[in-house]
PDB file of N, CA and C in Angstrom:
ATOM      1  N   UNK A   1       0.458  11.040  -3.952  1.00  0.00           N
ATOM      2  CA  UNK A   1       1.582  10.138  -3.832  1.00  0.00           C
ATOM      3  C   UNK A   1       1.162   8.726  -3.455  1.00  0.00           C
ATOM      4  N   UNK A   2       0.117   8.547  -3.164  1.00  0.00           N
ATOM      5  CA  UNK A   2      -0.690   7.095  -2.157  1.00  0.00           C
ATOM      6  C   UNK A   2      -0.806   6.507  -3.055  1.00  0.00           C
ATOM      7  N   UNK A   3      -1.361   7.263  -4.622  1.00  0.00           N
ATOM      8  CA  UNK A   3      -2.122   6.151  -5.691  1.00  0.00           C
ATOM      9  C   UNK A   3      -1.371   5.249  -5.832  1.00  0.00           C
ATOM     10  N   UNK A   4       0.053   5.530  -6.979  1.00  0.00           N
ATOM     11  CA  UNK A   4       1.018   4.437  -7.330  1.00  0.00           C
ATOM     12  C   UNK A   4       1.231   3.462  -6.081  1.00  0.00           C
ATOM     13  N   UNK A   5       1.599   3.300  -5.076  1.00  0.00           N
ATOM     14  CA  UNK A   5       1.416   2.328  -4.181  1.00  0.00           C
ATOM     15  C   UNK A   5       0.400   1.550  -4.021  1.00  0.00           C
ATOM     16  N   UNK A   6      -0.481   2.399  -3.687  1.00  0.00           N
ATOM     17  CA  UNK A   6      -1.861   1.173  -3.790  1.00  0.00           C
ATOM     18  C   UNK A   6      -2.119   0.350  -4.730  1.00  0.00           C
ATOM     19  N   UNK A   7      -1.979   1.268  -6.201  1.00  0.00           N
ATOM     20  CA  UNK A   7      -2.510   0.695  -7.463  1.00  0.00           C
ATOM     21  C   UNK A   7      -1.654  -1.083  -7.529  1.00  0.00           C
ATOM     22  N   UNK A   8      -0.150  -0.476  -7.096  1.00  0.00           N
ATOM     23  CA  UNK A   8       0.293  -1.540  -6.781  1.00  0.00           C
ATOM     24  C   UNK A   8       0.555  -2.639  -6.036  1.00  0.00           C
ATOM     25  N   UNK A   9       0.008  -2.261  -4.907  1.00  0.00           N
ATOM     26  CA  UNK A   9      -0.514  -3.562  -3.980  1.00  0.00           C
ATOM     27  C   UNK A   9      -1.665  -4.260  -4.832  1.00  0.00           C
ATOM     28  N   UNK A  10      -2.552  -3.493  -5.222  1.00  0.00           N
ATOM     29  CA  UNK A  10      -3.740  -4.196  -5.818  1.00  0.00           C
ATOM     30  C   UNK A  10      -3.461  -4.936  -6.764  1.00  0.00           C
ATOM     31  N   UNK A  11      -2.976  -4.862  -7.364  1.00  0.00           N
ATOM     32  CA  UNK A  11      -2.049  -5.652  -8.744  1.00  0.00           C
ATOM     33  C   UNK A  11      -0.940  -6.632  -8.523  1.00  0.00           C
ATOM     34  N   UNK A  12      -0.146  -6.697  -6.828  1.00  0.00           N
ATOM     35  CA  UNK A  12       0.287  -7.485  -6.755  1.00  0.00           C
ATOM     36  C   UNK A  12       1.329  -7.494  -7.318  1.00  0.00           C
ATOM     37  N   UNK A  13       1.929  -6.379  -7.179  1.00  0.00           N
ATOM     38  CA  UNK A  13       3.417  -5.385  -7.901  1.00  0.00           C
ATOM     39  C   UNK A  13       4.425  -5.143  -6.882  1.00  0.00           C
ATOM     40  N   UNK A  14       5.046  -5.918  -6.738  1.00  0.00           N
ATOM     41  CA  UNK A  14       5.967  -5.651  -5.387  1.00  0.00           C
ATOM     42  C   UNK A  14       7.079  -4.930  -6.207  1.00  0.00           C
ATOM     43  N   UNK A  15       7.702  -4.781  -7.579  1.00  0.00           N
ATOM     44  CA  UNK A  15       8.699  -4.158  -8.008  1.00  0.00           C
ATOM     45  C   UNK A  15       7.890  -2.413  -7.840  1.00  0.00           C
ATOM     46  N   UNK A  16       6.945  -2.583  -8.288  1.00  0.00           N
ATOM     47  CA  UNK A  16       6.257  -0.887  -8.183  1.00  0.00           C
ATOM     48  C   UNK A  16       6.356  -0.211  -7.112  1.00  0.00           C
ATOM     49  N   UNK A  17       6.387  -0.786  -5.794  1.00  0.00           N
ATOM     50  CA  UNK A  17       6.326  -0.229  -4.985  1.00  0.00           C
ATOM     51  C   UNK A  17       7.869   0.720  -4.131  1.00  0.00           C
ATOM     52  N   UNK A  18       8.004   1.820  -4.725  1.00  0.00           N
ATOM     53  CA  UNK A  18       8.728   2.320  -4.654  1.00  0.00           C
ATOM     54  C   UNK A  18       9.359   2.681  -2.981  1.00  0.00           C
ATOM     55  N   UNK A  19      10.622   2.747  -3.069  1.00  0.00           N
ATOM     56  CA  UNK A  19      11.329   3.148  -1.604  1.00  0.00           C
ATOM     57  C   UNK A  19      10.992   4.371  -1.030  1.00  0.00           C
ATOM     58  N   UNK A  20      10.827   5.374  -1.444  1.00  0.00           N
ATOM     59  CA  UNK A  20      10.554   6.743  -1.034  1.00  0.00           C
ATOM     60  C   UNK A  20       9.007   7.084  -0.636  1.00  0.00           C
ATOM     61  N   UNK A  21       8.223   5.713  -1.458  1.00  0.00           N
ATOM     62  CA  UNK A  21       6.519   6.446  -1.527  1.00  0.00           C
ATOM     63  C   UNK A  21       6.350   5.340   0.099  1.00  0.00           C
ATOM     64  N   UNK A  22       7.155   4.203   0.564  1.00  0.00           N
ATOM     65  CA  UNK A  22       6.076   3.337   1.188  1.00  0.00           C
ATOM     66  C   UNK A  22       7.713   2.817   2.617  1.00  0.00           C
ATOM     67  N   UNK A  23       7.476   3.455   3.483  1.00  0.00           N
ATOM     68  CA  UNK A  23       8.826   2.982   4.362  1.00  0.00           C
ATOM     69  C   UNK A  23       7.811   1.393   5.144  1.00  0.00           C
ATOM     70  N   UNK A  24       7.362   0.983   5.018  1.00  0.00           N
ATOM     71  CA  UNK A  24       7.343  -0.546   5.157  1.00  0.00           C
ATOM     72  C   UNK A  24       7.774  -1.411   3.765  1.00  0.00           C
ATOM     73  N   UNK A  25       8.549  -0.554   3.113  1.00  0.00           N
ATOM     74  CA  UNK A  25       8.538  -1.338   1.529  1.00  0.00           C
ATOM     75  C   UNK A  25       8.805  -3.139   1.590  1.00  0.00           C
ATOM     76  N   UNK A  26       9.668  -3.451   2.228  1.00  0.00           N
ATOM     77  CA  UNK A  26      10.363  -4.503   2.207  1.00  0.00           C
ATOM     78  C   UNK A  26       8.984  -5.175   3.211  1.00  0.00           C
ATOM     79  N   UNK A  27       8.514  -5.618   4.142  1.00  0.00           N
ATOM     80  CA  UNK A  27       7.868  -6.347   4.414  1.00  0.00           C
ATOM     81  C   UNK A  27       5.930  -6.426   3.317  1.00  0.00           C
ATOM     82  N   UNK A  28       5.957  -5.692   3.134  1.00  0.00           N
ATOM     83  CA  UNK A  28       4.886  -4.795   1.748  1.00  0.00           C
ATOM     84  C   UNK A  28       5.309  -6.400   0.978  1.00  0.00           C
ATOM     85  N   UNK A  29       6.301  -5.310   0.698  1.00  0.00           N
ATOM     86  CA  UNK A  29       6.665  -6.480  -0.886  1.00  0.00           C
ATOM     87  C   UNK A  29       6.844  -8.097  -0.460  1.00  0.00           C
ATOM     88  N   UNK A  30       7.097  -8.002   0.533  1.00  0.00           N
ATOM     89  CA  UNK A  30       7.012  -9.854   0.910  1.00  0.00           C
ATOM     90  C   UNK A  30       5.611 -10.098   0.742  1.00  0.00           C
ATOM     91  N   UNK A  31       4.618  -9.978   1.642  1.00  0.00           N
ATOM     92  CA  UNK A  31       3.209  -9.978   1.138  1.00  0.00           C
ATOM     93  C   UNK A  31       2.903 -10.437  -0.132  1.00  0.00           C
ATOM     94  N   UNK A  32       3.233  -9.268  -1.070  1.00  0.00           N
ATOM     95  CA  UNK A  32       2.748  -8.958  -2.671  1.00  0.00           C
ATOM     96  C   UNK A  32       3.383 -10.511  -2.680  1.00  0.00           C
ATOM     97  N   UNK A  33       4.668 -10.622  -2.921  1.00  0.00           N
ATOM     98  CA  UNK A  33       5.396 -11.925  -3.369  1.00  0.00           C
ATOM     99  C   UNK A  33       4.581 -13.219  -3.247  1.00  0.00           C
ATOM    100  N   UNK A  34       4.251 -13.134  -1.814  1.00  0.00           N
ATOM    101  CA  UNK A  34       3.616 -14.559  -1.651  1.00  0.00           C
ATOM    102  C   UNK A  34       2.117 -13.809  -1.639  1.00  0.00           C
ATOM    103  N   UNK A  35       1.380 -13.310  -1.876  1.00  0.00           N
ATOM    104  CA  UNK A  35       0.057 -13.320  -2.317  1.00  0.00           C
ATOM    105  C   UNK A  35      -0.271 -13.757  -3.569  1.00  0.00           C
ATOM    106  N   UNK A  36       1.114 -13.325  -4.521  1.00  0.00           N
ATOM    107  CA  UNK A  36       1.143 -13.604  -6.209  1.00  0.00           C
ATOM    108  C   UNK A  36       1.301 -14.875  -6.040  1.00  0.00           C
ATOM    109  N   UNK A  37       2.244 -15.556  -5.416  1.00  0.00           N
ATOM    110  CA  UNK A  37       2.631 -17.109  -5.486  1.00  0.00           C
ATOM    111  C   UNK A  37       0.970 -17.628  -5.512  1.00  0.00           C
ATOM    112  N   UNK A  38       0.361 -17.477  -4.386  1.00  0.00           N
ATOM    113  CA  UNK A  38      -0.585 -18.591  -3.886  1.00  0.00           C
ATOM    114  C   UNK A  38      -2.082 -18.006  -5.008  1.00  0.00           C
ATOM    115  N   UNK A  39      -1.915 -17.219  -5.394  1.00  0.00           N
ATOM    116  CA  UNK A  39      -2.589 -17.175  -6.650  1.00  0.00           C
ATOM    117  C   UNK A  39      -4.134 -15.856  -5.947  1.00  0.00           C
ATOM    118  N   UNK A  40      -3.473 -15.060  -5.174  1.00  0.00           N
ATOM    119  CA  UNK A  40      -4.548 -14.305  -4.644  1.00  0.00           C
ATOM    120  C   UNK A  40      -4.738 -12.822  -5.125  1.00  0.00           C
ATOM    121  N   UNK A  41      -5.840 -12.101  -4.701  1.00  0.00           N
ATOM    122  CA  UNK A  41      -5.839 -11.104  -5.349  1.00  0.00           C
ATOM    123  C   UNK A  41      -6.458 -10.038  -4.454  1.00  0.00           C
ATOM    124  N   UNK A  42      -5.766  -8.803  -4.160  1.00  0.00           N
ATOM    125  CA  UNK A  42      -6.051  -7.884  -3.665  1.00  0.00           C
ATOM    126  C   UNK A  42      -6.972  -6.413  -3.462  1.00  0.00           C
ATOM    127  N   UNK A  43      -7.874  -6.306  -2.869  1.00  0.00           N
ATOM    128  CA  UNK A  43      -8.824  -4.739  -2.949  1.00  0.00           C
ATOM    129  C   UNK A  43      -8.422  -3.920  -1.649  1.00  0.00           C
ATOM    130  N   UNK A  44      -8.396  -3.018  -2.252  1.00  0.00           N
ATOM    131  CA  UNK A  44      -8.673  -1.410  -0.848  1.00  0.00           C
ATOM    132  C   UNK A  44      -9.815  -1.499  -0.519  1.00  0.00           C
ATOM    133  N   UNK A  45      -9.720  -1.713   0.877  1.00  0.00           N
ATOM    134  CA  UNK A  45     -11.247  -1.278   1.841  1.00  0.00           C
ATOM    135  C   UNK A  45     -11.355   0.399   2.379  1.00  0.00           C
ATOM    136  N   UNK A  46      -9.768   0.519   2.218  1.00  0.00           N
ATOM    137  CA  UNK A  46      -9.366   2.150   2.844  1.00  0.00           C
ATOM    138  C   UNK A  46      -8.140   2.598   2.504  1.00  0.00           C
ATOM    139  N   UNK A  47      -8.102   4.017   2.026  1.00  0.00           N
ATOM    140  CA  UNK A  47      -6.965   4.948   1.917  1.00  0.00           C
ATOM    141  C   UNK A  47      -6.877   6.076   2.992  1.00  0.00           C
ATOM    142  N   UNK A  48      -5.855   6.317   3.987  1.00  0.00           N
ATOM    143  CA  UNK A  48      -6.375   7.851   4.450  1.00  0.00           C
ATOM    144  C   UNK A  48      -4.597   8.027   4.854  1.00  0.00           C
ATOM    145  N   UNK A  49      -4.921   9.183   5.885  1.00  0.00           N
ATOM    146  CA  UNK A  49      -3.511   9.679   6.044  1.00  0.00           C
ATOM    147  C   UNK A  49      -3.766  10.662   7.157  1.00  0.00           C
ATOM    148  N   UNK A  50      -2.994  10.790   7.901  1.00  0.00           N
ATOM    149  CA  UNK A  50      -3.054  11.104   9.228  1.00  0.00           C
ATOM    150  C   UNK A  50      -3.568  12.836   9.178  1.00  0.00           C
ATOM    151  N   UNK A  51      -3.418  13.400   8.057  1.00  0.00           N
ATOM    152  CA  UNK A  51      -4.326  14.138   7.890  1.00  0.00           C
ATOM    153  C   UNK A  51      -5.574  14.416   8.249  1.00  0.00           C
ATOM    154  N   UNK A  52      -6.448  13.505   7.604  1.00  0.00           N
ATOM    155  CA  UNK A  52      -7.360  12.874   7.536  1.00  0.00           C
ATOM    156  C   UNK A  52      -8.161  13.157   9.110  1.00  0.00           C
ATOM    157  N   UNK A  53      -7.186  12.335  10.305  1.00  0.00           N
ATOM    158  CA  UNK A  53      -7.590  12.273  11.547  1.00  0.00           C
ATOM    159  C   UNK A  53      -7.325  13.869  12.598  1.00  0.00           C
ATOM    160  N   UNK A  54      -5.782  14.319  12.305  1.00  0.00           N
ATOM    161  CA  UNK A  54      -5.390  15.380  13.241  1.00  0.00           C
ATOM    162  C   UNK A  54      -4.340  15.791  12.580  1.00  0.00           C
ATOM    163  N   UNK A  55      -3.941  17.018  12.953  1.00  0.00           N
ATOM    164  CA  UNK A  55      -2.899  18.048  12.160  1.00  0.00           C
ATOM    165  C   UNK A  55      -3.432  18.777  10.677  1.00  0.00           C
ATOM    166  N   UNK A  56      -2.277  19.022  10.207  1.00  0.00           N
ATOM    167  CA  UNK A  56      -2.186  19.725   8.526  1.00  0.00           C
ATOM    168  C   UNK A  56      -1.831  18.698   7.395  1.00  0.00           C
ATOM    169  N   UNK A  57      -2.069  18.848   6.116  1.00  0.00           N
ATOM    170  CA  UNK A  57      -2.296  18.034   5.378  1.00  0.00           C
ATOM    171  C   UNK A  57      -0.575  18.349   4.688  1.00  0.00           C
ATOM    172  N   UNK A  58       0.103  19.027   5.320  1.00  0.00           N
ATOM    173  CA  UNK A  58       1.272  19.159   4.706  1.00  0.00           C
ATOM    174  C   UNK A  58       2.355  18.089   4.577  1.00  0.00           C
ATOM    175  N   UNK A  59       2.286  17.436   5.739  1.00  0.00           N
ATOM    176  CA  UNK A  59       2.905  16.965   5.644  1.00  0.00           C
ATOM    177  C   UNK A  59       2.285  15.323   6.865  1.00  0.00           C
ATOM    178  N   UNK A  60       1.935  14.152   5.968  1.00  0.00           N
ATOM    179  CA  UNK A  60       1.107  13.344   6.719  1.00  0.00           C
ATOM    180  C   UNK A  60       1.862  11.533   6.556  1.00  0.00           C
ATOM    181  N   UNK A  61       1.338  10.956   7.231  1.00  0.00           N
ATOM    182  CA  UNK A  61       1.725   9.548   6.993  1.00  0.00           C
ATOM    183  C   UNK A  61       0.243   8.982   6.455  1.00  0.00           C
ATOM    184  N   UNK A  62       0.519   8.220   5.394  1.00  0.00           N
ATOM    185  CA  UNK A  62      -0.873   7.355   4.907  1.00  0.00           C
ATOM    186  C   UNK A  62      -0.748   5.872   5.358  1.00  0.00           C
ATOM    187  N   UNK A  63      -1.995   5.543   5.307  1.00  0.00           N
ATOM    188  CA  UNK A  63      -2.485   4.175   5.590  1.00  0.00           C
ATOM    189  C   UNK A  63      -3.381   3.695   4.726  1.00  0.00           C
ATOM    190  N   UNK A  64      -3.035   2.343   4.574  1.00  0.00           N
ATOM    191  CA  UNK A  64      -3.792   1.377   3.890  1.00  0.00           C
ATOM    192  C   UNK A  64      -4.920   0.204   4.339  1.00  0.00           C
ATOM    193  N   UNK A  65      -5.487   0.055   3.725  1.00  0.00           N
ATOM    194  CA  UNK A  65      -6.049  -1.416   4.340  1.00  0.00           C
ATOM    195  C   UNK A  65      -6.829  -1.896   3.415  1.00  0.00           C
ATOM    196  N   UNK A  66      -6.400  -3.108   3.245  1.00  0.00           N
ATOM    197  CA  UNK A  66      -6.466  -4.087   1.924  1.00  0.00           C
ATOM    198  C   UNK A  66      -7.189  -5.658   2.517  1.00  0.00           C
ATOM    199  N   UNK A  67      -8.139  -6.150   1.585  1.00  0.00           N
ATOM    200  CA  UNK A  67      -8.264  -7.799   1.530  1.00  0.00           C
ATOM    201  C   UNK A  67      -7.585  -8.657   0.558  1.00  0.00           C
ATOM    202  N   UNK A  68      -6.846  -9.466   1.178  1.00  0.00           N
ATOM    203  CA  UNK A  68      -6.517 -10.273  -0.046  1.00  0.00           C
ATOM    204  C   UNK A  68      -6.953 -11.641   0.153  1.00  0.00           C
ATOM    205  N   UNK A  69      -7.395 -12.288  -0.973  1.00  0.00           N
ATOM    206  CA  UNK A  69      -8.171 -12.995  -1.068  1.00  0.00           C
ATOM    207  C   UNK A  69      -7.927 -14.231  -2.125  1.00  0.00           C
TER     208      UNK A  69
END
């Protein structure tokens, strides 16, 4: 479920970023907005999900972390 979000931060897709996949959507997409304005461009340094750290993979919150540049 993480990919489509990311793919779209990286691309600088604030319409892609769907309501259900990303509950920071609205401050997300401000970002994307003005990263596209000022002419910048985005990479993943990291994907994970609280999985990752502690609990079951059933049910997890993910995290991002991006440069934009």
């Amino acid at each position: 479920m993480d990919q489509p979000t990311s793919v779209a931060i990286e691309n600088l897709r604030p319409e892609d970023v769907d309501y259900e996949l990303a509950c920071g959507r609205i401050p997300v997409n401000g970002l994307l907005d003005l990263a596209r304005k000022k002419g910048l461009t985005a990479r993943t340094l990291d994907l994970r999900n609280s999985g990752d750290t502690a609990g079951s993979k059933d049910r997890v919150v993910s995290y991002g972390t991006y440069v934009f540049a």
